[in-house]
PDB file of N, CA and C in Angstrom:
ATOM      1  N   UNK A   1     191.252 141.648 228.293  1.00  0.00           N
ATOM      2  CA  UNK A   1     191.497 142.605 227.233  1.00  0.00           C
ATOM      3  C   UNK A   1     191.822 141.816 225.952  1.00  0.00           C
ATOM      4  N   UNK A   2     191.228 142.280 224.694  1.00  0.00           N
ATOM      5  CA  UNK A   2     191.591 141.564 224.281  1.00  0.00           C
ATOM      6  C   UNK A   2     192.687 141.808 222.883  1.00  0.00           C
ATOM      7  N   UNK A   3     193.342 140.753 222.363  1.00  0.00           N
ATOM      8  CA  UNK A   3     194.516 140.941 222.100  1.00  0.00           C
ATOM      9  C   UNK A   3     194.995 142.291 220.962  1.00  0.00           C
ATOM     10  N   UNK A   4     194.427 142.778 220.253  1.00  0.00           N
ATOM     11  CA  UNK A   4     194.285 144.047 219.475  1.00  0.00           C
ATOM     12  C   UNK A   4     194.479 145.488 220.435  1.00  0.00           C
ATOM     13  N   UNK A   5     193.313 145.195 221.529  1.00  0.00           N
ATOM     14  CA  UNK A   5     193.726 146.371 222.339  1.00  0.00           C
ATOM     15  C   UNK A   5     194.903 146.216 223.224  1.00  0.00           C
ATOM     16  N   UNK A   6     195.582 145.288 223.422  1.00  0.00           N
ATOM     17  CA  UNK A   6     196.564 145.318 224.602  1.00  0.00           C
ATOM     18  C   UNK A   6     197.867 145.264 223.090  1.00  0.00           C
ATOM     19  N   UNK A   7     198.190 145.015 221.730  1.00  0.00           N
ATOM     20  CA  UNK A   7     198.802 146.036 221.029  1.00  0.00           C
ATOM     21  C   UNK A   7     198.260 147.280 220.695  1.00  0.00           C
ATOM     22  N   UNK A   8     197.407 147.871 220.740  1.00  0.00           N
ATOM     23  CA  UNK A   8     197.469 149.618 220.491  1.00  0.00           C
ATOM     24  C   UNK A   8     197.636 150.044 222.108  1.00  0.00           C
ATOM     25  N   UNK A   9     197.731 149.581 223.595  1.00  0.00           N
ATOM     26  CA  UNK A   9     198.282 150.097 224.490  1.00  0.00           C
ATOM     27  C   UNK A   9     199.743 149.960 224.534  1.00  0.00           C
ATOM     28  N   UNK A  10     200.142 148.898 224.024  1.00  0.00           N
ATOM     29  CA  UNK A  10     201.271 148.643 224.241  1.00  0.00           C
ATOM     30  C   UNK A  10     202.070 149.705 223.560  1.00  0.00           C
ATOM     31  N   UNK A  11     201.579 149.668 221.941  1.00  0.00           N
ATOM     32  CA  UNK A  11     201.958 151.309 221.005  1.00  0.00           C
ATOM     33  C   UNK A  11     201.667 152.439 221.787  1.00  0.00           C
ATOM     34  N   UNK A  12     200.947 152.496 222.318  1.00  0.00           N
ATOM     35  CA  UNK A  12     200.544 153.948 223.140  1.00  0.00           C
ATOM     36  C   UNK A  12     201.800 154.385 224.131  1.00  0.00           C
ATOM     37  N   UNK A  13     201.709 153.222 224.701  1.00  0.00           N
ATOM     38  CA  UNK A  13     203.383 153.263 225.764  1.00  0.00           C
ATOM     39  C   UNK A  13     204.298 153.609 225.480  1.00  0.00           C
ATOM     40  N   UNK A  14     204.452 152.567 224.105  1.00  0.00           N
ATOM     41  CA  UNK A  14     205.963 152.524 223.179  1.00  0.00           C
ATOM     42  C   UNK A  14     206.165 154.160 222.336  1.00  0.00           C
ATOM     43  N   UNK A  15     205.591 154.641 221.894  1.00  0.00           N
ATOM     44  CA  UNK A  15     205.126 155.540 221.021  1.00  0.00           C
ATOM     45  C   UNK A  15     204.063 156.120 220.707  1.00  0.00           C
ATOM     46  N   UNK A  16     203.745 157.126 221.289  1.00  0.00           N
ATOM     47  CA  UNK A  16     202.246 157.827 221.601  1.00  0.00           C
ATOM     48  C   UNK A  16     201.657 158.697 220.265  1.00  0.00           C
ATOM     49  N   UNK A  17     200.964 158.065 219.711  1.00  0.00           N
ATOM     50  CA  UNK A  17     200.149 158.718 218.452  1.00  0.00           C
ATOM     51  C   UNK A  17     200.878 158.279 216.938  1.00  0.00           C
ATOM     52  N   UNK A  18     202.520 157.566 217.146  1.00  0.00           N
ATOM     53  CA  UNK A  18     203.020 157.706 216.309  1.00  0.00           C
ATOM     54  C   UNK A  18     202.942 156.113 215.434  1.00  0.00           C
ATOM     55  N   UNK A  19     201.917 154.965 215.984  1.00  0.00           N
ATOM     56  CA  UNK A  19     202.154 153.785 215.153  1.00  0.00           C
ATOM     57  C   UNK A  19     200.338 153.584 215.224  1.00  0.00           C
ATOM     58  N   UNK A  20     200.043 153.206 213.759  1.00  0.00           N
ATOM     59  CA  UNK A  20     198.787 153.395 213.238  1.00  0.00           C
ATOM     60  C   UNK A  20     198.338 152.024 213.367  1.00  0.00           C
ATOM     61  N   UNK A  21     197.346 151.739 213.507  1.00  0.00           N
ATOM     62  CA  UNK A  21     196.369 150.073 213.483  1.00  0.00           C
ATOM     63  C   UNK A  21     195.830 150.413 212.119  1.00  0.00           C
ATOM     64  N   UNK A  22     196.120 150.447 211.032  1.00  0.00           N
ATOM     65  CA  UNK A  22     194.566 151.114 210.033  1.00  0.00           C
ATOM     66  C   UNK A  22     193.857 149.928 209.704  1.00  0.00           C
ATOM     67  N   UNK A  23     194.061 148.414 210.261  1.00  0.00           N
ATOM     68  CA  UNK A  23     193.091 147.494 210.004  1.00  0.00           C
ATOM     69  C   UNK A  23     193.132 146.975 208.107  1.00  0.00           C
ATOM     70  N   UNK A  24     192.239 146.127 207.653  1.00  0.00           N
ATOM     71  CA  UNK A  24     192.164 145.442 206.050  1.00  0.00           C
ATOM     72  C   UNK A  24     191.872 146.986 205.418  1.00  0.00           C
ATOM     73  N   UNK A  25     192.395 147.270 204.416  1.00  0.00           N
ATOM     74  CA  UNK A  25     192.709 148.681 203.445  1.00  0.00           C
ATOM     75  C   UNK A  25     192.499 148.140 201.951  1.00  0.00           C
ATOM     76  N   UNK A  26     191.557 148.783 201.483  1.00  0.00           N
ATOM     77  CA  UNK A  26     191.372 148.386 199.703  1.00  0.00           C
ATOM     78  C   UNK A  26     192.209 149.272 199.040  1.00  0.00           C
ATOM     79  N   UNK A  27     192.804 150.323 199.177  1.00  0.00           N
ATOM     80  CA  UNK A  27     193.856 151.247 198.573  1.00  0.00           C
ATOM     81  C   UNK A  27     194.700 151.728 199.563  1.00  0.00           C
ATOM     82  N   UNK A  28     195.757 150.502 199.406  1.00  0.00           N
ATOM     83  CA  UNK A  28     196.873 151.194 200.037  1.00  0.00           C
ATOM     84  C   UNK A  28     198.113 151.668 199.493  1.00  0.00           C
ATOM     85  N   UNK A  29     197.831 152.146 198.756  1.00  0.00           N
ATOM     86  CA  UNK A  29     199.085 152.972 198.087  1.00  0.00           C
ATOM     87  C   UNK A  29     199.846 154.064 198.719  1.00  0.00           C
ATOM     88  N   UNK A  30     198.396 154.477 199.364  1.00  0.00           N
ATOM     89  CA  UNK A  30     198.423 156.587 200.585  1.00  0.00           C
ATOM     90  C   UNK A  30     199.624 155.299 201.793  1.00  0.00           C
ATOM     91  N   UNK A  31     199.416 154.642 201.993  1.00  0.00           N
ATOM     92  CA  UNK A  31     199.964 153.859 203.451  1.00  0.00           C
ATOM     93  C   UNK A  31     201.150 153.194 202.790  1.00  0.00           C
ATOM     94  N   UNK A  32     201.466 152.844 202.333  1.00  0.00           N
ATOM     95  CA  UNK A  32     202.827 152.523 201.682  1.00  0.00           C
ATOM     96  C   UNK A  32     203.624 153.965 201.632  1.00  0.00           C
ATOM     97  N   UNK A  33     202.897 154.608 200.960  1.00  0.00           N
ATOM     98  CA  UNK A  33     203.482 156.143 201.046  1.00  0.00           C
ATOM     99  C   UNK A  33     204.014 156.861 201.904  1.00  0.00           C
ATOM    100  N   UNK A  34     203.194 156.820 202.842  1.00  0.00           N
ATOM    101  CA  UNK A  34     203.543 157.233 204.465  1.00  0.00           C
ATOM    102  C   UNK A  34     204.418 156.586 205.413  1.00  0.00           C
ATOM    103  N   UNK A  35     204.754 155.301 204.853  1.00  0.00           N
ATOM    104  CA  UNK A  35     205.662 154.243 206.104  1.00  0.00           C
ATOM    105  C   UNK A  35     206.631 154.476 205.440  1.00  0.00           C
ATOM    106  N   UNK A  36     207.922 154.345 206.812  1.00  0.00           N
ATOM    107  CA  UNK A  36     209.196 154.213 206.740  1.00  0.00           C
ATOM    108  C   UNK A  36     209.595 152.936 206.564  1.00  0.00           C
ATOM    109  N   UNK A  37     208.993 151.874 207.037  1.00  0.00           N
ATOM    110  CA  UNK A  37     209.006 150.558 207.453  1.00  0.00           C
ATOM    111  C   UNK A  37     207.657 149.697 207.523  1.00  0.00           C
ATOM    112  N   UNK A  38     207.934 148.129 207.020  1.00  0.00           N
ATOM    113  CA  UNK A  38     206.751 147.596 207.634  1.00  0.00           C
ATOM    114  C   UNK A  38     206.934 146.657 208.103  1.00  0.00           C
ATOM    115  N   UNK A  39     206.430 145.977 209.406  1.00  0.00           N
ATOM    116  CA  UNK A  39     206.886 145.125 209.842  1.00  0.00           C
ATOM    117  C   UNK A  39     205.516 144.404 210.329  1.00  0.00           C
ATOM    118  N   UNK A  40     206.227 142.960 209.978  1.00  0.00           N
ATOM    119  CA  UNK A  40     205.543 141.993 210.075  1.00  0.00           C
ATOM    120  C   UNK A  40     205.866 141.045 211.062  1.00  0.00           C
ATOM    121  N   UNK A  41     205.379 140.905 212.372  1.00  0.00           N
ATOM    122  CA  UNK A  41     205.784 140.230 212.872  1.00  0.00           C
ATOM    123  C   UNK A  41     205.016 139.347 213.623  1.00  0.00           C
ATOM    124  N   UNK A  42     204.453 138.407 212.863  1.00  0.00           N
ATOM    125  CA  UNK A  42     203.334 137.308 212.929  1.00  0.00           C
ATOM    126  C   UNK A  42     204.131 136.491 213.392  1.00  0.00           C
ATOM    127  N   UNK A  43     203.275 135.666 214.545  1.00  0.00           N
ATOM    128  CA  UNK A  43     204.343 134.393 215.298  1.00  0.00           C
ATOM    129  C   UNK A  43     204.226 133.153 214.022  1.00  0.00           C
ATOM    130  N   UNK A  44     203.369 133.027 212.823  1.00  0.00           N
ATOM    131  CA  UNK A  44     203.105 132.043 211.731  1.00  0.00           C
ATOM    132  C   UNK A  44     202.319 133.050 210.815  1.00  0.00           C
ATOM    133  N   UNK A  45     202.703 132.762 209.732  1.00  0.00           N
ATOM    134  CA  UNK A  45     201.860 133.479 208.450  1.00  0.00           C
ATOM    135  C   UNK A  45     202.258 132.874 206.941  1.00  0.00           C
ATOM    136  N   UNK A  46     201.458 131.808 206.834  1.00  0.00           N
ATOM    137  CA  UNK A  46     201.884 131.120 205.215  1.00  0.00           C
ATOM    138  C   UNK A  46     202.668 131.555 204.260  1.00  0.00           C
ATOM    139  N   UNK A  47     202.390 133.247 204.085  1.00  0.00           N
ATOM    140  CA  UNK A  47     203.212 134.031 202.920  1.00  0.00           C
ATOM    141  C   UNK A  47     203.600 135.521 203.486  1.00  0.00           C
ATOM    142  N   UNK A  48     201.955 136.158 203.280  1.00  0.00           N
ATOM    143  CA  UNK A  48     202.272 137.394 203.725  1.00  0.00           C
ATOM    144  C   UNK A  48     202.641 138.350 202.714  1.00  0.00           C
ATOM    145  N   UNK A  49     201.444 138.565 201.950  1.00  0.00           N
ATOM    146  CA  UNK A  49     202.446 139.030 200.583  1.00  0.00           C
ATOM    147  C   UNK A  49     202.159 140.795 200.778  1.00  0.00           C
ATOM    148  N   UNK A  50     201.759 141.318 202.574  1.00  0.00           N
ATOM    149  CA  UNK A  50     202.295 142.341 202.567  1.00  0.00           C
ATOM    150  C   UNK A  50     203.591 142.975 202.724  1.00  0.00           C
ATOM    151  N   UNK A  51     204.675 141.970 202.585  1.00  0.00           N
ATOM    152  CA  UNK A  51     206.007 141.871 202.231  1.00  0.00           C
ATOM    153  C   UNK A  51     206.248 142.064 200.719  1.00  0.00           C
ATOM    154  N   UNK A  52     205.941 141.336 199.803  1.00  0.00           N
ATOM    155  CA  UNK A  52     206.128 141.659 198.488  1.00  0.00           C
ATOM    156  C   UNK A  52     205.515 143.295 198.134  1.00  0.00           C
ATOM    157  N   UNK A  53     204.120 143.624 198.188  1.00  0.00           N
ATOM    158  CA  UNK A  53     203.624 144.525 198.535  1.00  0.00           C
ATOM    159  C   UNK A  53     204.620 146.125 198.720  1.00  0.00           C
ATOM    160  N   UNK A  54     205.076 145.800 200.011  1.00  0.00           N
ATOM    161  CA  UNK A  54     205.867 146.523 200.818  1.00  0.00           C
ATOM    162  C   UNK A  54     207.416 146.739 199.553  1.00  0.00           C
ATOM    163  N   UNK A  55     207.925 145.815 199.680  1.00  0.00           N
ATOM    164  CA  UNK A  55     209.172 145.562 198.584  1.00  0.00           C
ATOM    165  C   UNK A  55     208.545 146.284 197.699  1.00  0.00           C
ATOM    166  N   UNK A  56     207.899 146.315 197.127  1.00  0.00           N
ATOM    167  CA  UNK A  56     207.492 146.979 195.672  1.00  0.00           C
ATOM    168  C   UNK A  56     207.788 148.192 195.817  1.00  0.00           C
ATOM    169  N   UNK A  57     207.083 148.524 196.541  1.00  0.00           N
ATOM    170  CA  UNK A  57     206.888 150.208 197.244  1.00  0.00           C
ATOM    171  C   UNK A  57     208.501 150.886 197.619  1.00  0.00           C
ATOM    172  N   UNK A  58     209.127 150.072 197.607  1.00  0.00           N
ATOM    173  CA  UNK A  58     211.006 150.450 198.059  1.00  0.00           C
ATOM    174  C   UNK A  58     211.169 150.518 199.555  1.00  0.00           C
ATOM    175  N   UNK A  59     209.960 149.819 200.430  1.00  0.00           N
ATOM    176  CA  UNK A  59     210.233 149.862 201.677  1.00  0.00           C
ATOM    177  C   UNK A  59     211.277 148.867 202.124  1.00  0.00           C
ATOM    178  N   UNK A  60     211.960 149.097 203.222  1.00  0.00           N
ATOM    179  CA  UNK A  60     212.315 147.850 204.414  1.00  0.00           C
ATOM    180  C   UNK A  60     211.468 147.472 204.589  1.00  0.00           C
ATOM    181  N   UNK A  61     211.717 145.919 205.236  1.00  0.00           N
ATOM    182  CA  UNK A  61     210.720 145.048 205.553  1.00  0.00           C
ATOM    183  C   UNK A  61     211.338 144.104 206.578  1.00  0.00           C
ATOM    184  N   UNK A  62     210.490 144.047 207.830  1.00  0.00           N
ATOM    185  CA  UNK A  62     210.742 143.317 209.079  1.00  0.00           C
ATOM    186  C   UNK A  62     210.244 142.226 209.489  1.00  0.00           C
ATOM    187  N   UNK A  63     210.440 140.756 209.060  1.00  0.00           N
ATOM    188  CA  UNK A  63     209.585 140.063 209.877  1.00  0.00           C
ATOM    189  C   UNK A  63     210.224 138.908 210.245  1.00  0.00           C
ATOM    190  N   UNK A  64     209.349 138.025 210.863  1.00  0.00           N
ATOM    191  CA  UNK A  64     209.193 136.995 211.796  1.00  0.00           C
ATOM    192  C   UNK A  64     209.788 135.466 210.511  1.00  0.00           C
ATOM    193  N   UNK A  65     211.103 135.036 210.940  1.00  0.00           N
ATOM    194  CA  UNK A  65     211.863 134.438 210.174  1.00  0.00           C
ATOM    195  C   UNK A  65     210.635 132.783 209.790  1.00  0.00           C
ATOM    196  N   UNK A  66     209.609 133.031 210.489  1.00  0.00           N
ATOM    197  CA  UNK A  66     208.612 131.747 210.359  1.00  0.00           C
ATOM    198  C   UNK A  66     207.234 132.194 209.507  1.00  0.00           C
ATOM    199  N   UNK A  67     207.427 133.348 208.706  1.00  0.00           N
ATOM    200  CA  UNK A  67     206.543 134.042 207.968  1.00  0.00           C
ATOM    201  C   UNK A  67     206.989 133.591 206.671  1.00  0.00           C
ATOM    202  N   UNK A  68     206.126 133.048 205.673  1.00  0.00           N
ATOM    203  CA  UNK A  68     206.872 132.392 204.410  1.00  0.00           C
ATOM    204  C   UNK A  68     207.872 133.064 203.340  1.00  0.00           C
ATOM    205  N   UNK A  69     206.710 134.640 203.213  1.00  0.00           N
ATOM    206  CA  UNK A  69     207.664 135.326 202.719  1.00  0.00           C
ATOM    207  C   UNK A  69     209.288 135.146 203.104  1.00  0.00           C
ATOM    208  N   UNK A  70     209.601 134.896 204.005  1.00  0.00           N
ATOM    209  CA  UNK A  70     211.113 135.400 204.362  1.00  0.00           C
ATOM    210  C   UNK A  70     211.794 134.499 203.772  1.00  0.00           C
ATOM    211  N   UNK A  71     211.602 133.363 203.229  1.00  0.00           N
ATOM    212  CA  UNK A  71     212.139 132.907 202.092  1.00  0.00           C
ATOM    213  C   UNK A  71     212.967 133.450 201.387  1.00  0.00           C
ATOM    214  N   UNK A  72     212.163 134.565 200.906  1.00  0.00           N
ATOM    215  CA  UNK A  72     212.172 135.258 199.629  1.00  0.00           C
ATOM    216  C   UNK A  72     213.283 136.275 199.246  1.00  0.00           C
ATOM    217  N   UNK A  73     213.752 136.244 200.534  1.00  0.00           N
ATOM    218  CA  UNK A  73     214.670 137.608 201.113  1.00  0.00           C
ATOM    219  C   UNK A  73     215.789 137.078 201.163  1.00  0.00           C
ATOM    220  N   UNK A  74     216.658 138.125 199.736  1.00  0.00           N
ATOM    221  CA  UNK A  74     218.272 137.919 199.718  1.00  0.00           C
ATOM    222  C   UNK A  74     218.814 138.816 200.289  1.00  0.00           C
ATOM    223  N   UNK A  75     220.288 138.962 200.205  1.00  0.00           N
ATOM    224  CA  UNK A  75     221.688 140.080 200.082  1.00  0.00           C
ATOM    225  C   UNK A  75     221.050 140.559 201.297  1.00  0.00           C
ATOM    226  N   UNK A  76     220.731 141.906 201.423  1.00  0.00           N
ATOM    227  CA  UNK A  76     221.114 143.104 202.162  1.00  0.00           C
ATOM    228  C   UNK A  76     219.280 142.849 203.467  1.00  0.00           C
ATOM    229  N   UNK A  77     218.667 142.492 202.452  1.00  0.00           N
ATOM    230  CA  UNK A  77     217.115 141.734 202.707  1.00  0.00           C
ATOM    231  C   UNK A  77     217.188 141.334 203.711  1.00  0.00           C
ATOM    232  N   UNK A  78     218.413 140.242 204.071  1.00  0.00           N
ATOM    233  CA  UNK A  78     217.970 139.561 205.319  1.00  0.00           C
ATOM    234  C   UNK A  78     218.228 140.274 206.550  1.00  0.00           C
ATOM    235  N   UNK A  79     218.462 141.257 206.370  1.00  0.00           N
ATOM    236  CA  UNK A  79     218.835 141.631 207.375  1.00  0.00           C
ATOM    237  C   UNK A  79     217.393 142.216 208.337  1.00  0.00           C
ATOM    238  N   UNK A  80     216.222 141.982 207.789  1.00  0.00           N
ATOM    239  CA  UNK A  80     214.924 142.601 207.842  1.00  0.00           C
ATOM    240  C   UNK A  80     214.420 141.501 208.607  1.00  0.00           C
ATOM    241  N   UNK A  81     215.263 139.729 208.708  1.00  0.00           N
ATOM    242  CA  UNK A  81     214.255 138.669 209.436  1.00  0.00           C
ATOM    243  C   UNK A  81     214.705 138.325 210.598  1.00  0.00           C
ATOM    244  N   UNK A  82     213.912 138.509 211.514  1.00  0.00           N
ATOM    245  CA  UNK A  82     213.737 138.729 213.031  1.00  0.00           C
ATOM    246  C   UNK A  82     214.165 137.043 213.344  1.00  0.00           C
ATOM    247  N   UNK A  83     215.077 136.187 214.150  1.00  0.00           N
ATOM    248  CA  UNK A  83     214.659 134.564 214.668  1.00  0.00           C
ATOM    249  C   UNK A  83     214.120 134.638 215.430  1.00  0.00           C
ATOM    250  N   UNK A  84     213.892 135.517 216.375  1.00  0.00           N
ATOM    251  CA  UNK A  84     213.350 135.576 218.267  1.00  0.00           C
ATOM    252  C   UNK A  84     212.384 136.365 218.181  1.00  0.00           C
ATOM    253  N   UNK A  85     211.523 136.322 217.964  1.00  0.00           N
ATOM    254  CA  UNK A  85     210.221 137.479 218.757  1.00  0.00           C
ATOM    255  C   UNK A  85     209.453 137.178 219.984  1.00  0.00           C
ATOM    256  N   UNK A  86     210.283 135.987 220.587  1.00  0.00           N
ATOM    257  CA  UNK A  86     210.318 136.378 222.085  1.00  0.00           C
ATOM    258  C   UNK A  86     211.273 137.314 222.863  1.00  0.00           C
ATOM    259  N   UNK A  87     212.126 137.968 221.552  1.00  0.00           N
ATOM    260  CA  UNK A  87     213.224 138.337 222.220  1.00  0.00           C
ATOM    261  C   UNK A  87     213.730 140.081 221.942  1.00  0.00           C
ATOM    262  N   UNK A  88     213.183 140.399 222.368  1.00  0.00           N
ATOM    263  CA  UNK A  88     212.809 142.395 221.657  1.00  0.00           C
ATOM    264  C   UNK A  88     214.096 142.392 221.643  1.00  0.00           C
ATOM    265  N   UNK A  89     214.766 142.341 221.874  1.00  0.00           N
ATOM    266  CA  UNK A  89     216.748 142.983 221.525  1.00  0.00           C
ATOM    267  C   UNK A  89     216.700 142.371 220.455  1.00  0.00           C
ATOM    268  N   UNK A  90     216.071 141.294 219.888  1.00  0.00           N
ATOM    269  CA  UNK A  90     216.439 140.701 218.984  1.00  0.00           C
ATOM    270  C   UNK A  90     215.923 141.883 217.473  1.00  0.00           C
ATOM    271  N   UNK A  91     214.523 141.970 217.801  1.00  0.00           N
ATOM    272  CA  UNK A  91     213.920 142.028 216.554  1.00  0.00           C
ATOM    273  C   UNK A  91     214.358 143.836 216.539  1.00  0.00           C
ATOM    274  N   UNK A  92     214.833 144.769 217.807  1.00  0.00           N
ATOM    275  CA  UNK A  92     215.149 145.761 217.771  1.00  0.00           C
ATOM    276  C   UNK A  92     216.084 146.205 216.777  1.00  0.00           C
ATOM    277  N   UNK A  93     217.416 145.351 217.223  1.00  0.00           N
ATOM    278  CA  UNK A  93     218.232 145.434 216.354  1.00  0.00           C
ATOM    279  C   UNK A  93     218.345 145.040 215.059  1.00  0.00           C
ATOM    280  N   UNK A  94     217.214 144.598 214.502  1.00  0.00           N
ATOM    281  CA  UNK A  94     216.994 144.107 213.162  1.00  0.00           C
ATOM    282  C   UNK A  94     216.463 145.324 212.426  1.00  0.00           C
ATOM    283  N   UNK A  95     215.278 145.868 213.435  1.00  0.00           N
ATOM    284  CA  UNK A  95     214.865 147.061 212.926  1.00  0.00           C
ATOM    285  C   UNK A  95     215.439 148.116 212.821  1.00  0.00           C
ATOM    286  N   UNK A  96     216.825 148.298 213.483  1.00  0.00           N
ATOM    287  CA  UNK A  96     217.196 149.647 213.120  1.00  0.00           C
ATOM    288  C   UNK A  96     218.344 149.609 212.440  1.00  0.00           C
ATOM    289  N   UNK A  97     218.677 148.332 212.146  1.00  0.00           N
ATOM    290  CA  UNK A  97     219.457 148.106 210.773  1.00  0.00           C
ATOM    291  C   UNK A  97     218.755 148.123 209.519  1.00  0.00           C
ATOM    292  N   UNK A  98     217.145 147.473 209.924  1.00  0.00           N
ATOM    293  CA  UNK A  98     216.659 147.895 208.358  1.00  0.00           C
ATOM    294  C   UNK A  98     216.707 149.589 208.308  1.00  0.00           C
ATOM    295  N   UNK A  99     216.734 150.303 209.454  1.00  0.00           N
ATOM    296  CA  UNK A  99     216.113 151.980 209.283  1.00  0.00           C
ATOM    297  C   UNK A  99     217.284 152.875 208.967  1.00  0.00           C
ATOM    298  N   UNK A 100     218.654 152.545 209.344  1.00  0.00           N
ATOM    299  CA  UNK A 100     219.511 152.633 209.162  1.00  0.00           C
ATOM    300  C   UNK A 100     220.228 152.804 207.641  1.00  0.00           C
ATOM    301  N   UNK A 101     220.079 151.488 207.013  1.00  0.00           N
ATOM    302  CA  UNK A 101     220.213 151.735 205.475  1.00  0.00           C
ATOM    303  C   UNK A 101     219.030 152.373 204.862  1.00  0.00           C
ATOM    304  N   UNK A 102     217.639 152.319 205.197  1.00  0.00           N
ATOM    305  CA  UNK A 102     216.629 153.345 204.456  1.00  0.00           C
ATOM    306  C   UNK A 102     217.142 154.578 204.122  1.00  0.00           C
ATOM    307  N   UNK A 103     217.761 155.052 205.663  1.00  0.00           N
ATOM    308  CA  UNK A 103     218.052 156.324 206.064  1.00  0.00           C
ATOM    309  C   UNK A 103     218.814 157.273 205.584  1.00  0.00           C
ATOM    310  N   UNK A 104     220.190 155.929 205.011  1.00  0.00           N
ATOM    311  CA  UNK A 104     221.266 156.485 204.238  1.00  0.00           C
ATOM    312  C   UNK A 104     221.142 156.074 202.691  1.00  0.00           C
ATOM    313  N   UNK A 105     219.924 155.275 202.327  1.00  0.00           N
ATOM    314  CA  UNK A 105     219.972 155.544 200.855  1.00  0.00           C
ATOM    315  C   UNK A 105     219.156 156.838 200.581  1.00  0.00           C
ATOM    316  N   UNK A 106     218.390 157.382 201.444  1.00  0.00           N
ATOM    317  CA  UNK A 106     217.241 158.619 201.403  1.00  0.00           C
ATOM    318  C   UNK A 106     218.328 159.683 201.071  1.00  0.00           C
ATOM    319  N   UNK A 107     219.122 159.594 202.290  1.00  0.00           N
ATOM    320  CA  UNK A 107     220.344 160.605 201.692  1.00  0.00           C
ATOM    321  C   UNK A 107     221.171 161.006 200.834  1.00  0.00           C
ATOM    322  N   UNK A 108     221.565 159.452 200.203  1.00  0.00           N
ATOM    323  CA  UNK A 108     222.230 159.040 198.798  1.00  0.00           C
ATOM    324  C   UNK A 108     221.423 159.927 198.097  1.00  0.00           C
ATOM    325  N   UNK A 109     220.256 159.495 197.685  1.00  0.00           N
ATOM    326  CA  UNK A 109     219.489 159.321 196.845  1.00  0.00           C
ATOM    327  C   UNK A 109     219.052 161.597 196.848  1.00  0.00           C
ATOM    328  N   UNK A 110     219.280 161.955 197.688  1.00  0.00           N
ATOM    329  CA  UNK A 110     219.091 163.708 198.004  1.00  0.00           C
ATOM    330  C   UNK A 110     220.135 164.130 197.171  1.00  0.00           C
ATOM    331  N   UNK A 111     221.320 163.685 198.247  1.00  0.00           N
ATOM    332  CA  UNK A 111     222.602 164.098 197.266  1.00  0.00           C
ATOM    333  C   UNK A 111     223.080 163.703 195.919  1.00  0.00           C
ATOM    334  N   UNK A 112     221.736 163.395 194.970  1.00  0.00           N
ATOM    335  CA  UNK A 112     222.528 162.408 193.775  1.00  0.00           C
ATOM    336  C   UNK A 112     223.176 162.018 193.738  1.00  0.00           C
ATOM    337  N   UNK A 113     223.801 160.680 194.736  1.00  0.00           N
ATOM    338  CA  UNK A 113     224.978 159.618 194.758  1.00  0.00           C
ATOM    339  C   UNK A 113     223.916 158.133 194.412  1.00  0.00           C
TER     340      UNK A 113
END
């Protein structure tokens, strides 16, 4: 099998209908729009400037502490870079600390605070 399809089974398992593959995108603005989160979690990736990208857009951002971007990532930021992605508790709890503050600035941000 090869490695693309054994992640969209693995999503299928994890979450059925609810995590998208949409593949290279020339307008992604509609997909920035739609995510809560993006996560990047490449075992190596020089930059990755669907992190900057993502940042722009006011998303969280999740990735793999050997992705260059993560450099880049201060204050509240780091809390988005994974060390273990051999290690799902690891990168879990990264992610739902990034989803966590999304969650409660969405709310802030309802209640004009």
């Amino acid at each position: 099998m090869r490695r693309m399809e054994r992640y969209r089974a693995w999503a299928d398992r994890l979450a059925p209908g609810r995590i998208v593959f949409a593949g290279r995108q020339d307008e992604i603005e509609n997909y920035y729009a739609a995510a809560d989160l993006i996560a990047l979690m490449s075992i190596q990736e020089a930059f990755g400037n669907v992190v900057l990208e993502a940042l722009a857009a006011g998303l969280p951002v999740l990735v793999n502490r050997e992705v260059g971007a993560a450099e880049l990532l201060k204050g509240a930021l780091l809390d988005g870079i994974v060390d273990r992605l051999d290690e799902p508790r690891s990168w879990k709890q990264n992610f739902f600390g990034c989803w966590t503050k999304r969650t409660m600035r969405r709310s802030r941000k309802r209640l004009g605070r």
